[in-house]
PDB file of N, CA and C in Angstrom:
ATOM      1  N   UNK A   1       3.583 -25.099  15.455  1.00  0.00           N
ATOM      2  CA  UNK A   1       2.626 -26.081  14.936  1.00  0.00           C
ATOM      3  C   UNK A   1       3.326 -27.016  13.947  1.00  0.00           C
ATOM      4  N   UNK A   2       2.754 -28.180  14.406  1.00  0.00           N
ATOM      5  CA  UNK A   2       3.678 -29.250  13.450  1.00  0.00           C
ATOM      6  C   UNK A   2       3.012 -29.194  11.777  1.00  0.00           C
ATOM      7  N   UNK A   3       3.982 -29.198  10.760  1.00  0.00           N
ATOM      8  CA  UNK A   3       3.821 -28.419   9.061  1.00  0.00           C
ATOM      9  C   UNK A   3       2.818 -30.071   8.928  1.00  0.00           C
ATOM     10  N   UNK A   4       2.172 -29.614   8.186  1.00  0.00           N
ATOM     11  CA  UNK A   4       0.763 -30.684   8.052  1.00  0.00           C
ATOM     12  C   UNK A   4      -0.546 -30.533   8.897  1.00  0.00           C
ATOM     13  N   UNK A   5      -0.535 -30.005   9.651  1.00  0.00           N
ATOM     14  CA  UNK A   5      -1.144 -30.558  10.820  1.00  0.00           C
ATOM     15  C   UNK A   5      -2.789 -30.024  10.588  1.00  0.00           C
ATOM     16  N   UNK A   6      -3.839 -30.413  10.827  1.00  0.00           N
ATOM     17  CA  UNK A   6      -4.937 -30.153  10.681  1.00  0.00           C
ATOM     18  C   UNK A   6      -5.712 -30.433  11.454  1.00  0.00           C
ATOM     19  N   UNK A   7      -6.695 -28.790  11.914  1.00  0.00           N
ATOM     20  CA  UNK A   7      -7.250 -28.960  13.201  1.00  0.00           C
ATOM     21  C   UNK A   7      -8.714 -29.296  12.362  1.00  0.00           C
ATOM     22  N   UNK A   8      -9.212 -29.787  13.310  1.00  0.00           N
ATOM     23  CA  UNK A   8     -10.716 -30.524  13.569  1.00  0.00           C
ATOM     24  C   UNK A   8     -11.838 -29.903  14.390  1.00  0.00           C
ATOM     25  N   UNK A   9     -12.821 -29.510  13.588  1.00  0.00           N
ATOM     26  CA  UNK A   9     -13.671 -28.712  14.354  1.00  0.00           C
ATOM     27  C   UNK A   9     -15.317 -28.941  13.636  1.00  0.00           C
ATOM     28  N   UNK A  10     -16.490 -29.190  14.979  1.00  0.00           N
ATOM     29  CA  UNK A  10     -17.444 -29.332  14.782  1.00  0.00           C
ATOM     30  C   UNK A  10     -18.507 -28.565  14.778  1.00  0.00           C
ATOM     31  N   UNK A  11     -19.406 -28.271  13.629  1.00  0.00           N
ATOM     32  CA  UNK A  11     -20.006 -27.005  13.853  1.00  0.00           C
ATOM     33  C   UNK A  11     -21.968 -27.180  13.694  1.00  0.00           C
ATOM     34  N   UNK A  12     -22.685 -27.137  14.168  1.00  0.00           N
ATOM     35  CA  UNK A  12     -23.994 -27.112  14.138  1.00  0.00           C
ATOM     36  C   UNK A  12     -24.473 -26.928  12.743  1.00  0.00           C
ATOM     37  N   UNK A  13     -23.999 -26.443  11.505  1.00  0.00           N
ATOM     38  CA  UNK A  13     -24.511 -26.036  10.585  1.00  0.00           C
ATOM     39  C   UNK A  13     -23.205 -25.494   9.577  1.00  0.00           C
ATOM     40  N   UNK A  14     -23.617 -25.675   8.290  1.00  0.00           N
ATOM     41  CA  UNK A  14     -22.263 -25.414   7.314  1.00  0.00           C
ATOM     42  C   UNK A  14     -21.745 -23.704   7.168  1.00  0.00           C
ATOM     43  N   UNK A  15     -22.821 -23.188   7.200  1.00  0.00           N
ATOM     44  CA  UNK A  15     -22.593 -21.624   7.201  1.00  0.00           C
ATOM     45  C   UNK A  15     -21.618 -21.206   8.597  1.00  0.00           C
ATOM     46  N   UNK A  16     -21.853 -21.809   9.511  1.00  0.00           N
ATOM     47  CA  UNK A  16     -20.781 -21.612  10.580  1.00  0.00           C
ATOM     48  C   UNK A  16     -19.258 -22.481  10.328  1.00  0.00           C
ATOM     49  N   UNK A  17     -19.731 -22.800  10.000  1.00  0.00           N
ATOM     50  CA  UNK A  17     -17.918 -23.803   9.267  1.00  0.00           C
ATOM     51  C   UNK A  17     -17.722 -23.015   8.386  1.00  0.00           C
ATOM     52  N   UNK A  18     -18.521 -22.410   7.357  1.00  0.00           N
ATOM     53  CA  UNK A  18     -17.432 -21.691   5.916  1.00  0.00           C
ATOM     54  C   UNK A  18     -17.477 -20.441   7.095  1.00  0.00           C
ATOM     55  N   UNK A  19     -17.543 -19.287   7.653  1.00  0.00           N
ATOM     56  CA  UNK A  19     -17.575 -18.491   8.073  1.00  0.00           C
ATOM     57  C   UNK A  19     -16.397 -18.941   8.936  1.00  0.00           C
ATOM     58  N   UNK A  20     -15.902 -19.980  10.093  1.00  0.00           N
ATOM     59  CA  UNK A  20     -14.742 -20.114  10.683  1.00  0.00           C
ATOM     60  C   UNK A  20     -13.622 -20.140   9.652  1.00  0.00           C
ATOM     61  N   UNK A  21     -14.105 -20.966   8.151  1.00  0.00           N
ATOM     62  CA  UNK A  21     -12.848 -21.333   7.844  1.00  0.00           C
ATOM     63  C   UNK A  21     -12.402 -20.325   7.400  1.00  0.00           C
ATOM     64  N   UNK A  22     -12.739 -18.569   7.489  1.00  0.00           N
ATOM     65  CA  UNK A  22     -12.188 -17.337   6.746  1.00  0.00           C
ATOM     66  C   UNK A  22     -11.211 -16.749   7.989  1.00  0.00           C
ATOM     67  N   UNK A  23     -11.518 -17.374   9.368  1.00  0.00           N
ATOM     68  CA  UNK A  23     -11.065 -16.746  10.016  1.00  0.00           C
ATOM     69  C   UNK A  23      -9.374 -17.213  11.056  1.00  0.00           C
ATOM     70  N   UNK A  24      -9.814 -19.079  10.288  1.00  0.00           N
ATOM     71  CA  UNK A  24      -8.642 -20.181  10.756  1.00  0.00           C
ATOM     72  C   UNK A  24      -7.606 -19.924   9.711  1.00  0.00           C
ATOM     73  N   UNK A  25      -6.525 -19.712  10.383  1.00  0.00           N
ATOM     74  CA  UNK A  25      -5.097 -19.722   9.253  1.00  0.00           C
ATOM     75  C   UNK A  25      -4.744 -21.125   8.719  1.00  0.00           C
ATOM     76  N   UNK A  26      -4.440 -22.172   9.730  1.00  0.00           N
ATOM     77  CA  UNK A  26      -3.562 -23.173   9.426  1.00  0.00           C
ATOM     78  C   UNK A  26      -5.276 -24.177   8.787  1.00  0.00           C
ATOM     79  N   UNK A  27      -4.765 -25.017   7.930  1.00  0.00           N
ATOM     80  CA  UNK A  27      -5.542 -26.245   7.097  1.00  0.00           C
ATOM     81  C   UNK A  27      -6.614 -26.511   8.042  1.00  0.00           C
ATOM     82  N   UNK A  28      -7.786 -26.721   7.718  1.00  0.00           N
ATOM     83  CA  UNK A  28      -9.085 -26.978   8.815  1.00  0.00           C
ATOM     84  C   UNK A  28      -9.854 -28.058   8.443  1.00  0.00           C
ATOM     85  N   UNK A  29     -10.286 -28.631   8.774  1.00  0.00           N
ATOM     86  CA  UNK A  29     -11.368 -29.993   8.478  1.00  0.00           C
ATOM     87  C   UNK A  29     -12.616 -29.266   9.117  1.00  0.00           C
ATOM     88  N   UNK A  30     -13.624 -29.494   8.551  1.00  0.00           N
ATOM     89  CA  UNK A  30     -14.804 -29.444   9.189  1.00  0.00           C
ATOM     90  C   UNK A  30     -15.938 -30.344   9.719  1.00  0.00           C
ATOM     91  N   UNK A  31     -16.944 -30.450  10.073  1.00  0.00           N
ATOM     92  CA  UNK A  31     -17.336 -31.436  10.086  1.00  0.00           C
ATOM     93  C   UNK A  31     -18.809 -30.737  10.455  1.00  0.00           C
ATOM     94  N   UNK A  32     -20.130 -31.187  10.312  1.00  0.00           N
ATOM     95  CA  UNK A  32     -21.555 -30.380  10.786  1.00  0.00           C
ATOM     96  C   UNK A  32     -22.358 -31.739  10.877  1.00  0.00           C
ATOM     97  N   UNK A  33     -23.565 -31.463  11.821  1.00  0.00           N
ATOM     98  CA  UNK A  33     -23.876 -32.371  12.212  1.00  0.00           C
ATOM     99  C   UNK A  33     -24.846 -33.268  11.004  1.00  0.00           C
ATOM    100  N   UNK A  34     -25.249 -32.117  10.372  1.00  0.00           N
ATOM    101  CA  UNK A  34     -25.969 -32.218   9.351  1.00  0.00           C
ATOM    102  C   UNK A  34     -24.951 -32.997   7.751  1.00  0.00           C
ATOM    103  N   UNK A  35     -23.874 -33.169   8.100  1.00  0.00           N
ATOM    104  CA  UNK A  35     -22.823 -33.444   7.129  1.00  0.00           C
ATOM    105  C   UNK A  35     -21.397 -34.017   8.076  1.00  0.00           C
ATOM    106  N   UNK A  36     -21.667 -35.082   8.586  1.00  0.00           N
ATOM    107  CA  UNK A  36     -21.286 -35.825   9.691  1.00  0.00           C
ATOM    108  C   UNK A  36     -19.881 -36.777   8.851  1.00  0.00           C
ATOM    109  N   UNK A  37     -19.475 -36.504   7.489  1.00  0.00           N
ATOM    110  CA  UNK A  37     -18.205 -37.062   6.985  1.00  0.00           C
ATOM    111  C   UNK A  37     -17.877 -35.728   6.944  1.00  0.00           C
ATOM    112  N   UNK A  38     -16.357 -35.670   7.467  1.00  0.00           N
ATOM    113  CA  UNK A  38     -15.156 -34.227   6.788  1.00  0.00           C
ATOM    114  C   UNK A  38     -15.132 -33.624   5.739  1.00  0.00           C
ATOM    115  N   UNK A  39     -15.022 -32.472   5.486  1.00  0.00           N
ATOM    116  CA  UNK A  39     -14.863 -31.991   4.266  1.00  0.00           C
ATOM    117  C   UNK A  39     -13.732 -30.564   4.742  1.00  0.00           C
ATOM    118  N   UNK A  40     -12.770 -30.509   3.747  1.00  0.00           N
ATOM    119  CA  UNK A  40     -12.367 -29.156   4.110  1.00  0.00           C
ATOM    120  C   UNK A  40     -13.210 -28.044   4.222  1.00  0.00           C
ATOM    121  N   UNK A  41     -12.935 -27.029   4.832  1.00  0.00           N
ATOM    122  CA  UNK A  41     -13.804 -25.937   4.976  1.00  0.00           C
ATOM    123  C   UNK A  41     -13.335 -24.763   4.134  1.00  0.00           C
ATOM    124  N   UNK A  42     -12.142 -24.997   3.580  1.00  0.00           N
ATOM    125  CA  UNK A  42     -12.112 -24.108   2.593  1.00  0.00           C
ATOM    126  C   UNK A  42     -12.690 -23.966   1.362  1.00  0.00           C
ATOM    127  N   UNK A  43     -13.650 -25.330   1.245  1.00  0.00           N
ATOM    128  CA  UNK A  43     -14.494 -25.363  -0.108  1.00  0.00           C
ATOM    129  C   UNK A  43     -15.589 -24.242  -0.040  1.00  0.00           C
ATOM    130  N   UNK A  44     -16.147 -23.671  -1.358  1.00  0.00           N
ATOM    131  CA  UNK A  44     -16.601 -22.605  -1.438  1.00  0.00           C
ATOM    132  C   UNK A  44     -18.488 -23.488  -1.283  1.00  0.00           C
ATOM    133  N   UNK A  45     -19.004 -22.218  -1.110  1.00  0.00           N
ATOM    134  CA  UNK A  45     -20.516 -22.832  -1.067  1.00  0.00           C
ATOM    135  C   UNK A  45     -20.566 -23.964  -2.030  1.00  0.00           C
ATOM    136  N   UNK A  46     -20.411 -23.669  -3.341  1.00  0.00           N
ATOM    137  CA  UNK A  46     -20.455 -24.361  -4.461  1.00  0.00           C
ATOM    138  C   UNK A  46     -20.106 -25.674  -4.949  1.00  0.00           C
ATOM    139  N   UNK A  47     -18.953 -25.683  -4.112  1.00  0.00           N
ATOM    140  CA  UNK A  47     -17.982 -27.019  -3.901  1.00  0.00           C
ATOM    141  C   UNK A  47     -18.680 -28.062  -3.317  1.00  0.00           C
ATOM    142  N   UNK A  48     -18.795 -27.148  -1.860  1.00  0.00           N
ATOM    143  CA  UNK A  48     -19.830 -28.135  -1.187  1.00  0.00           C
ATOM    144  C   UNK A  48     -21.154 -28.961  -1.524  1.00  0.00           C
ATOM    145  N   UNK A  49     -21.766 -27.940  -2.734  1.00  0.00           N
ATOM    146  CA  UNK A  49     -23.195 -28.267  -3.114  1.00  0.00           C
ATOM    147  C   UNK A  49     -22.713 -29.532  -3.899  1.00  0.00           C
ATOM    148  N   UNK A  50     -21.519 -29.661  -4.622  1.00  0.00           N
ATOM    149  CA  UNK A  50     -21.535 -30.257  -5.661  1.00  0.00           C
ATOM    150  C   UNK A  50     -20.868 -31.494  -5.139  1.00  0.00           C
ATOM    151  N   UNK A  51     -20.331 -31.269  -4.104  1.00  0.00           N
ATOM    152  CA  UNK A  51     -20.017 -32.703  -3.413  1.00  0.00           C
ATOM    153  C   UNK A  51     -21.288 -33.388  -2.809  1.00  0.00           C
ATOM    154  N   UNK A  52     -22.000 -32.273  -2.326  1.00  0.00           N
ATOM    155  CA  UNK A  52     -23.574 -33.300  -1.524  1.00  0.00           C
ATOM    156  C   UNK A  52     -23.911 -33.919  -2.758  1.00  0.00           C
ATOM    157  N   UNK A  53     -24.300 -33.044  -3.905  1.00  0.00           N
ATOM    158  CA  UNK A  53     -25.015 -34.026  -5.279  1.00  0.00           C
ATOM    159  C   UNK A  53     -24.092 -35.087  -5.162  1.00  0.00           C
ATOM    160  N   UNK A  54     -22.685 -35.325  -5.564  1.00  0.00           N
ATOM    161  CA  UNK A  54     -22.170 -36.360  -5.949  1.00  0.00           C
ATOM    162  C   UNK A  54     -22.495 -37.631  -4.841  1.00  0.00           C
ATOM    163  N   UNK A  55     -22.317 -37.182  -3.803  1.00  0.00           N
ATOM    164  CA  UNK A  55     -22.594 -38.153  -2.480  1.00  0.00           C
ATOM    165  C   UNK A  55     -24.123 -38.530  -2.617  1.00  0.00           C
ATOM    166  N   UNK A  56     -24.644 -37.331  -2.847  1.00  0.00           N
ATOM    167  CA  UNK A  56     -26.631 -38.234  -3.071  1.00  0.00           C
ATOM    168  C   UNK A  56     -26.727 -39.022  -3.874  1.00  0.00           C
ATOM    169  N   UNK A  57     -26.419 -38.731  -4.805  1.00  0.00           N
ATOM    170  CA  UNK A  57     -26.031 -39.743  -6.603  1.00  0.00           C
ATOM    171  C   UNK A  57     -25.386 -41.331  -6.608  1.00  0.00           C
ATOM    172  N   UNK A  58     -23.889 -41.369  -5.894  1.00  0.00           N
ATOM    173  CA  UNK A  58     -23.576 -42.541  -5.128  1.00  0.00           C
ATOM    174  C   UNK A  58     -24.265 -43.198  -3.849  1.00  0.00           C
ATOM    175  N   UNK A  59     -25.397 -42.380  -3.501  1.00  0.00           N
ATOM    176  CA  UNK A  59     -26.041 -43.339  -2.193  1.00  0.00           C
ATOM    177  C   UNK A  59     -27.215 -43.972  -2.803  1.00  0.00           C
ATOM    178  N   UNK A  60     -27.980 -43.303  -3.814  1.00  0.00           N
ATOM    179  CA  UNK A  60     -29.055 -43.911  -4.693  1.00  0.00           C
ATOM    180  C   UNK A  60     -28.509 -44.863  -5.909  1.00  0.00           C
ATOM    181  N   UNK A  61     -27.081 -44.461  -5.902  1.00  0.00           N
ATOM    182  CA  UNK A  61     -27.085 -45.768  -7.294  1.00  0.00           C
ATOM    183  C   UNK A  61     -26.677 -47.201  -5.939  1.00  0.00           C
ATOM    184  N   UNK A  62     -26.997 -47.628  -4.736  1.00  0.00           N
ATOM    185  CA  UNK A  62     -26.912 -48.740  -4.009  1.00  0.00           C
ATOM    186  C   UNK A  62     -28.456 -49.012  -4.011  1.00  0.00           C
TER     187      UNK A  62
END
């Protein structure tokens, strides 16, 4: 595998993305349909929550 390389994978729902990303070795992107921009999947529940706030926060200050 080429050093960098990051696989891409789409998942119906975020709990199935953090649950793959325990089981993917190499760097993972995720993506859910419900959350349709990338986010690594190694972010913890928490991470994630706190990125949706920040993203809700920047879509209401337009």
């Amino acid at each position: 595998m080429t050093p960098g390389f990051v696989s891409w994978m789409l998942y119906e729902t975020r709990t199935e993305c953090l649950q793959a990303a325990k089981t993917l070795i190499q760097p993972t992107v995720c993506m859910t349909v419900d959350m349709p921009h990338p986010y690594p999947i190694a972010m913890t529940e928490s991470e994630y929550e706190e990125a949706m706030r920040e993203k809700r926060i920047k879509e209401e200050a337009f």
